[in-house]
C-alpha atoms as a PDB file:
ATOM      1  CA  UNK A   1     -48.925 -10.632  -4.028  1.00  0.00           C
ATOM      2  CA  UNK A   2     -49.821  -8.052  -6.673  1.00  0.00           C
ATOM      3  CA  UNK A   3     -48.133 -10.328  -9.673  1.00  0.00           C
ATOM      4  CA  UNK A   4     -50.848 -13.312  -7.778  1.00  0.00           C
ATOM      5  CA  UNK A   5     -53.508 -11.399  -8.160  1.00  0.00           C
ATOM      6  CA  UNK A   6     -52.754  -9.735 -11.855  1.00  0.00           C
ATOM      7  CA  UNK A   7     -52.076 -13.605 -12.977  1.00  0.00           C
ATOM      8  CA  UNK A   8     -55.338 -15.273 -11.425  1.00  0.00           C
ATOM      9  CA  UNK A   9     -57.018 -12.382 -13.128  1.00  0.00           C
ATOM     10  CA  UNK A  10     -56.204 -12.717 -16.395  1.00  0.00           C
ATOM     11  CA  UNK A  11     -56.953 -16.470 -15.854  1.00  0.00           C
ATOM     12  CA  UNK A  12     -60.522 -15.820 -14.672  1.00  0.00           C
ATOM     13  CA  UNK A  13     -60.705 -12.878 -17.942  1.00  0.00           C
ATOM     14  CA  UNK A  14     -60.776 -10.463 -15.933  1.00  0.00           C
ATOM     15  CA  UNK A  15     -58.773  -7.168 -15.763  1.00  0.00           C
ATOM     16  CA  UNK A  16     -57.175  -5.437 -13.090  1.00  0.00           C
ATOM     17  CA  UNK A  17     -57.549  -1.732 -12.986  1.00  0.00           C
ATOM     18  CA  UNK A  18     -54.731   0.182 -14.411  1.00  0.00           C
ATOM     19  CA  UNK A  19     -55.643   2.853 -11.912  1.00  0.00           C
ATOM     20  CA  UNK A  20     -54.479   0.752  -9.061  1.00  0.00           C
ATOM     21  CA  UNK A  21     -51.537  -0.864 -10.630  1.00  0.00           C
ATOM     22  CA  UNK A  22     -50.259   3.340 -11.538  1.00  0.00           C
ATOM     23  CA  UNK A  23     -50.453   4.748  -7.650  1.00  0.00           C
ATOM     24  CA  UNK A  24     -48.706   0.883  -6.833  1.00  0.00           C
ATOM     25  CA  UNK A  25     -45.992   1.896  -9.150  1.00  0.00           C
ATOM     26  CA  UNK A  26     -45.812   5.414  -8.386  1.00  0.00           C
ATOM     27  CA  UNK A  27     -45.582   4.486  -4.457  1.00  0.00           C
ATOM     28  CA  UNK A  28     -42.641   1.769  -5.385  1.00  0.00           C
ATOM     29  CA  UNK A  29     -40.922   4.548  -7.307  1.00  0.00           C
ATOM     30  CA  UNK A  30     -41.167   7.262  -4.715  1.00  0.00           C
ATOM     31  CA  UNK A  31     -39.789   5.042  -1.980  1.00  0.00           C
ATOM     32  CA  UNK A  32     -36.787   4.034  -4.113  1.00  0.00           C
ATOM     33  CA  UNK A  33     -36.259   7.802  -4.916  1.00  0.00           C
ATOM     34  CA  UNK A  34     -36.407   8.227  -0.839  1.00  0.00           C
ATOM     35  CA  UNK A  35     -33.798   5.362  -0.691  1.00  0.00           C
ATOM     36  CA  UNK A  36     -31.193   7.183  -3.010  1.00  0.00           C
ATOM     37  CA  UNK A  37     -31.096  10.161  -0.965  1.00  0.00           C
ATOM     38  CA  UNK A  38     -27.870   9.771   1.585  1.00  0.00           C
ATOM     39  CA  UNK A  39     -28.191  11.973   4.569  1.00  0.00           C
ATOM     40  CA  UNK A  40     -24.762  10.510   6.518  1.00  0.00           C
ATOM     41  CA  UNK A  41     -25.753  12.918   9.438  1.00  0.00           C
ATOM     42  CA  UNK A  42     -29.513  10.937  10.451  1.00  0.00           C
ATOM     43  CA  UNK A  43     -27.100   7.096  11.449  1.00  0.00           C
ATOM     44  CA  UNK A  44     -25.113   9.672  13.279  1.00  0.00           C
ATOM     45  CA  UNK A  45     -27.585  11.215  15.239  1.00  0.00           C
ATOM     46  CA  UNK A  46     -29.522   7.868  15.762  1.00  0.00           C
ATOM     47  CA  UNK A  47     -26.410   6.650  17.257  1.00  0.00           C
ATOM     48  CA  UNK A  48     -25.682   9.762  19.277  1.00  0.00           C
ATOM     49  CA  UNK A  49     -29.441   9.119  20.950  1.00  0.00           C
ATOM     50  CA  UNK A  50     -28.533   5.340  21.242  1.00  0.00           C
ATOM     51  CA  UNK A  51     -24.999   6.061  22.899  1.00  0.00           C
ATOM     52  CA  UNK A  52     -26.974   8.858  24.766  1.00  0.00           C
ATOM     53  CA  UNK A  53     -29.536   6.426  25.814  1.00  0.00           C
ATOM     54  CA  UNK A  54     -27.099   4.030  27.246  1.00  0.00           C
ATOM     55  CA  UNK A  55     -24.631   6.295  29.376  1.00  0.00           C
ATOM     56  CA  UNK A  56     -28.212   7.603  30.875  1.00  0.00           C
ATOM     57  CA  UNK A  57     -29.535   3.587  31.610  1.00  0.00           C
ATOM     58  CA  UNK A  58     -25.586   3.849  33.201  1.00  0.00           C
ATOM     59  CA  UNK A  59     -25.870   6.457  35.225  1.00  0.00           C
ATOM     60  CA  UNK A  60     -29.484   5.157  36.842  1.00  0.00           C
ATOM     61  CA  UNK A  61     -28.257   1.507  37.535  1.00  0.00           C
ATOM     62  CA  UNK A  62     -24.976   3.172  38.916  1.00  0.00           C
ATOM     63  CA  UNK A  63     -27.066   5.835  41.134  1.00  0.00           C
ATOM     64  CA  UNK A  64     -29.821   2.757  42.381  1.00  0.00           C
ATOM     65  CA  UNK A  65     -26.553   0.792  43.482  1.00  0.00           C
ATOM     66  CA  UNK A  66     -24.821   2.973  44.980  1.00  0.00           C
ATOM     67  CA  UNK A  67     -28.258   5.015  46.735  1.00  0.00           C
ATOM     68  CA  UNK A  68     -28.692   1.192  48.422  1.00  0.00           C
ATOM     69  CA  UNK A  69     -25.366   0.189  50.037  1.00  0.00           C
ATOM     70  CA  UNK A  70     -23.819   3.666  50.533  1.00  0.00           C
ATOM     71  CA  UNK A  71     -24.353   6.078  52.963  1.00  0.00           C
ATOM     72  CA  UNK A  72     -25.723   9.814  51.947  1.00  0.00           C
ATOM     73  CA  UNK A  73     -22.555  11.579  51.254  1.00  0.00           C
ATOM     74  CA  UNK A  74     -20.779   8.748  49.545  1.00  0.00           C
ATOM     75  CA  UNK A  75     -23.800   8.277  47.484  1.00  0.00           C
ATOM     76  CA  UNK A  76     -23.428  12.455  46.063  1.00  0.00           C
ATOM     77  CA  UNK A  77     -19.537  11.467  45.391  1.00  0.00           C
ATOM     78  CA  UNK A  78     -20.178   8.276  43.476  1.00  0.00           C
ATOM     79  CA  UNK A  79     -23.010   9.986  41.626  1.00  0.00           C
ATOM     80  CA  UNK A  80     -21.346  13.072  40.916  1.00  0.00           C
ATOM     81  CA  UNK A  81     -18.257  11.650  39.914  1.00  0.00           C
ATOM     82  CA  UNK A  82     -20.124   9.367  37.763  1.00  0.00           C
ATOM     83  CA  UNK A  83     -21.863  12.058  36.081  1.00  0.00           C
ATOM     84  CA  UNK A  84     -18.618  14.177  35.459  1.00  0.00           C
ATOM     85  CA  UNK A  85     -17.487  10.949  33.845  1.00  0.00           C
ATOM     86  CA  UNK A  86     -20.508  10.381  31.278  1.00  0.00           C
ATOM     87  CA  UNK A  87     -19.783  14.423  30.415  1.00  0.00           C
ATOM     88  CA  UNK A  88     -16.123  13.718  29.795  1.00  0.00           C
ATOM     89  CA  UNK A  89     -17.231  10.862  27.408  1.00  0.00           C
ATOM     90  CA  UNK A  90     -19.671  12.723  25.393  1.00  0.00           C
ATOM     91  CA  UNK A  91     -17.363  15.513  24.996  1.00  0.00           C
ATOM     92  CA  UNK A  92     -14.798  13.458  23.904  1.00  0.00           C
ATOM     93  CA  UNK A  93     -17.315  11.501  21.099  1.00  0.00           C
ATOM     94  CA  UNK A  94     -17.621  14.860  20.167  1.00  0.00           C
ATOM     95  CA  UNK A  95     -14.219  15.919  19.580  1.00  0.00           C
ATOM     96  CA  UNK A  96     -13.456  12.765  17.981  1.00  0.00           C
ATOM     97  CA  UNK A  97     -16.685  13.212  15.740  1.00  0.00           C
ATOM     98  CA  UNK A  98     -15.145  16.683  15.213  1.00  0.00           C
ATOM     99  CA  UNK A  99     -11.173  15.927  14.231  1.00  0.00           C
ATOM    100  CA  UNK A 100     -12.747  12.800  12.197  1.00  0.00           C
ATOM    101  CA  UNK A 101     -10.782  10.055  11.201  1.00  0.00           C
ATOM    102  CA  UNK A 102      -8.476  11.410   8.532  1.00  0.00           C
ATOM    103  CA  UNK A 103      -7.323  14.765  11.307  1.00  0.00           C
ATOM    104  CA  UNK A 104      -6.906  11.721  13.762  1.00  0.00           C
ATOM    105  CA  UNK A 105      -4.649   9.331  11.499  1.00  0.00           C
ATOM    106  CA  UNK A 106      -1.597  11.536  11.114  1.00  0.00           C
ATOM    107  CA  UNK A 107      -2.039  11.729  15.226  1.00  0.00           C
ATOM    108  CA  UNK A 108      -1.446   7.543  15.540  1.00  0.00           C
ATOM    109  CA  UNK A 109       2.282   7.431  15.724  1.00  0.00           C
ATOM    110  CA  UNK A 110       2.420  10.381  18.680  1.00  0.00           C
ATOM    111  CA  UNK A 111      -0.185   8.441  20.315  1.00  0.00           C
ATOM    112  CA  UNK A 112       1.845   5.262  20.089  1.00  0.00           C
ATOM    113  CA  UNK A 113       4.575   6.429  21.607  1.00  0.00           C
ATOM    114  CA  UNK A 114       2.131   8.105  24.345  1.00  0.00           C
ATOM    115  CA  UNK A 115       0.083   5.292  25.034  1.00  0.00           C
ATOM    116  CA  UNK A 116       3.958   3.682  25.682  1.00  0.00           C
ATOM    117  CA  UNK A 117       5.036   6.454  28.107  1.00  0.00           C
ATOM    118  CA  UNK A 118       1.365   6.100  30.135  1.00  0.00           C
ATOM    119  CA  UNK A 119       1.963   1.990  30.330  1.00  0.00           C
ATOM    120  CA  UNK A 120       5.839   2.564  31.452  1.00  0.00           C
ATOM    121  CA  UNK A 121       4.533   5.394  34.230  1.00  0.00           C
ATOM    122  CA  UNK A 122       2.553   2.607  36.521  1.00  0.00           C
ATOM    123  CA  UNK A 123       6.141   1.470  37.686  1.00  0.00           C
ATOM    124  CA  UNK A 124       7.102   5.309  38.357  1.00  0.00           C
ATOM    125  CA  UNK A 125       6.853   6.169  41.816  1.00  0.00           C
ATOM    126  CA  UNK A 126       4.125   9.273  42.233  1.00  0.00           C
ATOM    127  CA  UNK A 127       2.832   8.075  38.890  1.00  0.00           C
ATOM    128  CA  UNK A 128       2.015   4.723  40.119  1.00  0.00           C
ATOM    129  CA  UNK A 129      -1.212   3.425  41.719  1.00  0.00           C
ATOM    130  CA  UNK A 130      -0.596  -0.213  42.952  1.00  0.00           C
ATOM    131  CA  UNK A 131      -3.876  -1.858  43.615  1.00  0.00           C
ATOM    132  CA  UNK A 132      -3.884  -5.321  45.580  1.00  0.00           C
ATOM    133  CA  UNK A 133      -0.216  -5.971  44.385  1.00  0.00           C
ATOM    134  CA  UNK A 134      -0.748  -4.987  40.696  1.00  0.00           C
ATOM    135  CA  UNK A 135       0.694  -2.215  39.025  1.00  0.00           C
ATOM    136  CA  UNK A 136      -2.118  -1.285  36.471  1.00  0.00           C
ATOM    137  CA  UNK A 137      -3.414   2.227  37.922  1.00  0.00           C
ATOM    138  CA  UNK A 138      -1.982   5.885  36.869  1.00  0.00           C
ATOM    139  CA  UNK A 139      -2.743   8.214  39.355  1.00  0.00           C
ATOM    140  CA  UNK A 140      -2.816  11.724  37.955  1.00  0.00           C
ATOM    141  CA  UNK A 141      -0.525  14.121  40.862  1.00  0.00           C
ATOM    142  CA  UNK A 142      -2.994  17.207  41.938  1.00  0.00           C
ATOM    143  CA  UNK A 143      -6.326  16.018  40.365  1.00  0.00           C
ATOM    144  CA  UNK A 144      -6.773  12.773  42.055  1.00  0.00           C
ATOM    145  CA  UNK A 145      -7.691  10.944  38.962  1.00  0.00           C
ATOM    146  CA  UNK A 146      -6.400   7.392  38.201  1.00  0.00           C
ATOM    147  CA  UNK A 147      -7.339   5.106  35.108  1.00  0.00           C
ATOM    148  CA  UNK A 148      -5.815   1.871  33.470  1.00  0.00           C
ATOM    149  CA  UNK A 149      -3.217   3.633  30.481  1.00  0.00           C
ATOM    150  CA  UNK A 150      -4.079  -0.183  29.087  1.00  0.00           C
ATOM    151  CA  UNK A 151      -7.595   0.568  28.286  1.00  0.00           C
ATOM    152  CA  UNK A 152      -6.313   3.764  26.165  1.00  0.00           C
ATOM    153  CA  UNK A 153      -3.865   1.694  24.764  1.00  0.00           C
ATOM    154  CA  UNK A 154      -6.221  -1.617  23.458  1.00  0.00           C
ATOM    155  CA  UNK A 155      -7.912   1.532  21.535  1.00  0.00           C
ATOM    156  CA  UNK A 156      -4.764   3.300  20.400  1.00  0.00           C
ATOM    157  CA  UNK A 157      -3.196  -0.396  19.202  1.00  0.00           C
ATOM    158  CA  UNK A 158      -6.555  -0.819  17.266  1.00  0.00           C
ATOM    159  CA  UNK A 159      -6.400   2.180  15.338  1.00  0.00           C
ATOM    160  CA  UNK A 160      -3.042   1.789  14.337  1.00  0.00           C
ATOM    161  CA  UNK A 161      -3.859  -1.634  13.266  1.00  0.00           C
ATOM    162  CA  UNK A 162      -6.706  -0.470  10.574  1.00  0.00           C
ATOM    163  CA  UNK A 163      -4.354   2.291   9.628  1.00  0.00           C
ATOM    164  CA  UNK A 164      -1.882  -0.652   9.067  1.00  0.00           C
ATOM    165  CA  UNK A 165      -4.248  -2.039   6.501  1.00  0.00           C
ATOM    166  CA  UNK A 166      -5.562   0.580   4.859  1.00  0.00           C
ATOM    167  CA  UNK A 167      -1.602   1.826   4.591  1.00  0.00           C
ATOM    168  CA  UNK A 168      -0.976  -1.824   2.602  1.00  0.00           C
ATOM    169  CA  UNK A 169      -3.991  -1.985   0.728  1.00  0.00           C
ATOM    170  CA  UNK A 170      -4.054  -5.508  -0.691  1.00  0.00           C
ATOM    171  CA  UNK A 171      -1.217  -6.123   0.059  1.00  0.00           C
ATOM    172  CA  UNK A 172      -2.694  -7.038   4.004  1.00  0.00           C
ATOM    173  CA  UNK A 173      -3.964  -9.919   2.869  1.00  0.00           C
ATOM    174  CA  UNK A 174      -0.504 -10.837   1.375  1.00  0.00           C
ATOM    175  CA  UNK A 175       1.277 -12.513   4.558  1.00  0.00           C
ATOM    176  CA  UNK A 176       5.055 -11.925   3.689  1.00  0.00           C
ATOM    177  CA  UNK A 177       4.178  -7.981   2.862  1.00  0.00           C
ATOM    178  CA  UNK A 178       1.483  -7.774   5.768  1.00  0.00           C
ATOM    179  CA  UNK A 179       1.837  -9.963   8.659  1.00  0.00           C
ATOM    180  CA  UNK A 180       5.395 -10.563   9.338  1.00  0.00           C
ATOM    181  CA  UNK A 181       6.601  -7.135   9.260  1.00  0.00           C
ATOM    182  CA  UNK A 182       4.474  -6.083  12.363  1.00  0.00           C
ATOM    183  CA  UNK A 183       5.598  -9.465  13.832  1.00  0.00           C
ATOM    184  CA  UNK A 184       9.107  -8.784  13.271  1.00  0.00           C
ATOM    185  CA  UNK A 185      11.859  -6.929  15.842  1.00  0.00           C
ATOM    186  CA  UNK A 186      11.934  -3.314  14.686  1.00  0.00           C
ATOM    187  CA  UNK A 187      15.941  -3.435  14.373  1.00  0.00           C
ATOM    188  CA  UNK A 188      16.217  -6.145  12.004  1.00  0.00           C
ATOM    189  CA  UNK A 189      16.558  -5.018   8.575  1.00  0.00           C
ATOM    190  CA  UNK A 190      13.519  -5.957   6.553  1.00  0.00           C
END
């Protein structure tokens, strides 16, 4: 708009004051000095209040649901539990902010072979938590917990995928070198 206004000037023979063009500059300049500046740590925390946000929007929906079709005591378990849930997640984020993604890499192949061990458990009696003829539950003996080892292990197989790839290098995109040796039986010789 400025470079309009400087050009119909001049054609009118006028000028535009070199006051006003200066603080237009200086005000450009200072804002792509503020852009240069990388604070990593203000995304974080503006994610931290979104994810923070959400798990509280969570917990309210939950609670109105549950304060409607369940009867007074019921209602204090759901909402409890679901609060000792949302504190179990946030801890967690910030463990894994913590340990990082480099302390967590060298942890991927114990975690494999976990995540393996939790999926064979829902067929071990004591272990096992059938639900409507499936076998997907884990029920944890003594605390009464159960969860899907699947859902742990959808995250686990995703982070030893990208370690896959950054492991190859450009060499992932090659698909002798990147693709068919994670397709491939383990106990053929490659």
């Amino acid at each position: 708009m400025s470079r309009f206004r400087a050009s119909r000037a001049r054609a009118l023979g006028m000028e535009m004051p070199q006051e006003k063009q200066h603080t237009i500059l200086e005000r450009m300049e200072g804002l792509a000095r503020a852009a240069q500046v990388l604070d990593a740590s203000r995304p974080a925390l503006l994610l931290f209040g979104v994810v923070l946000a959400l798990l509280a929007l969570g917990l309210v929906v939950q609670a109105s649901h549950a304060a409607t079709t369940s009867t007074p005591e019921v209602f204090w378990n759901v909402l409890w539990s679901q609060v000792l849930f949302r504190v179990a997640a946030i801890v967690a984020l910030l463990i894994g902010a913590r340990i990082g993604p480099a302390g967590l890499r060298r942890h991927i192949p114990a975690l494999m072979v976990l995540s393996g061990v939790l999926l064979l458990l829902v067929f071990v009696p004591g272990f096992a938590d059938p639900r409507n003829g499936a076998h997907r539950w884990l029920q944890i003996p003594g605390i009464g917990l159960s969860f899907q080892p699947s859902e742990l292990a959808r995250i686990i197989m995703v982070l030893w995928a990208a370690d896959r790839c950054i492991r190859l290098g450009d060499d992932v995109q090659d698909l002798r070198r990147g693709a068919l040796p994670c397709l491939r039986r383990s106990g053929r010789p490659g």
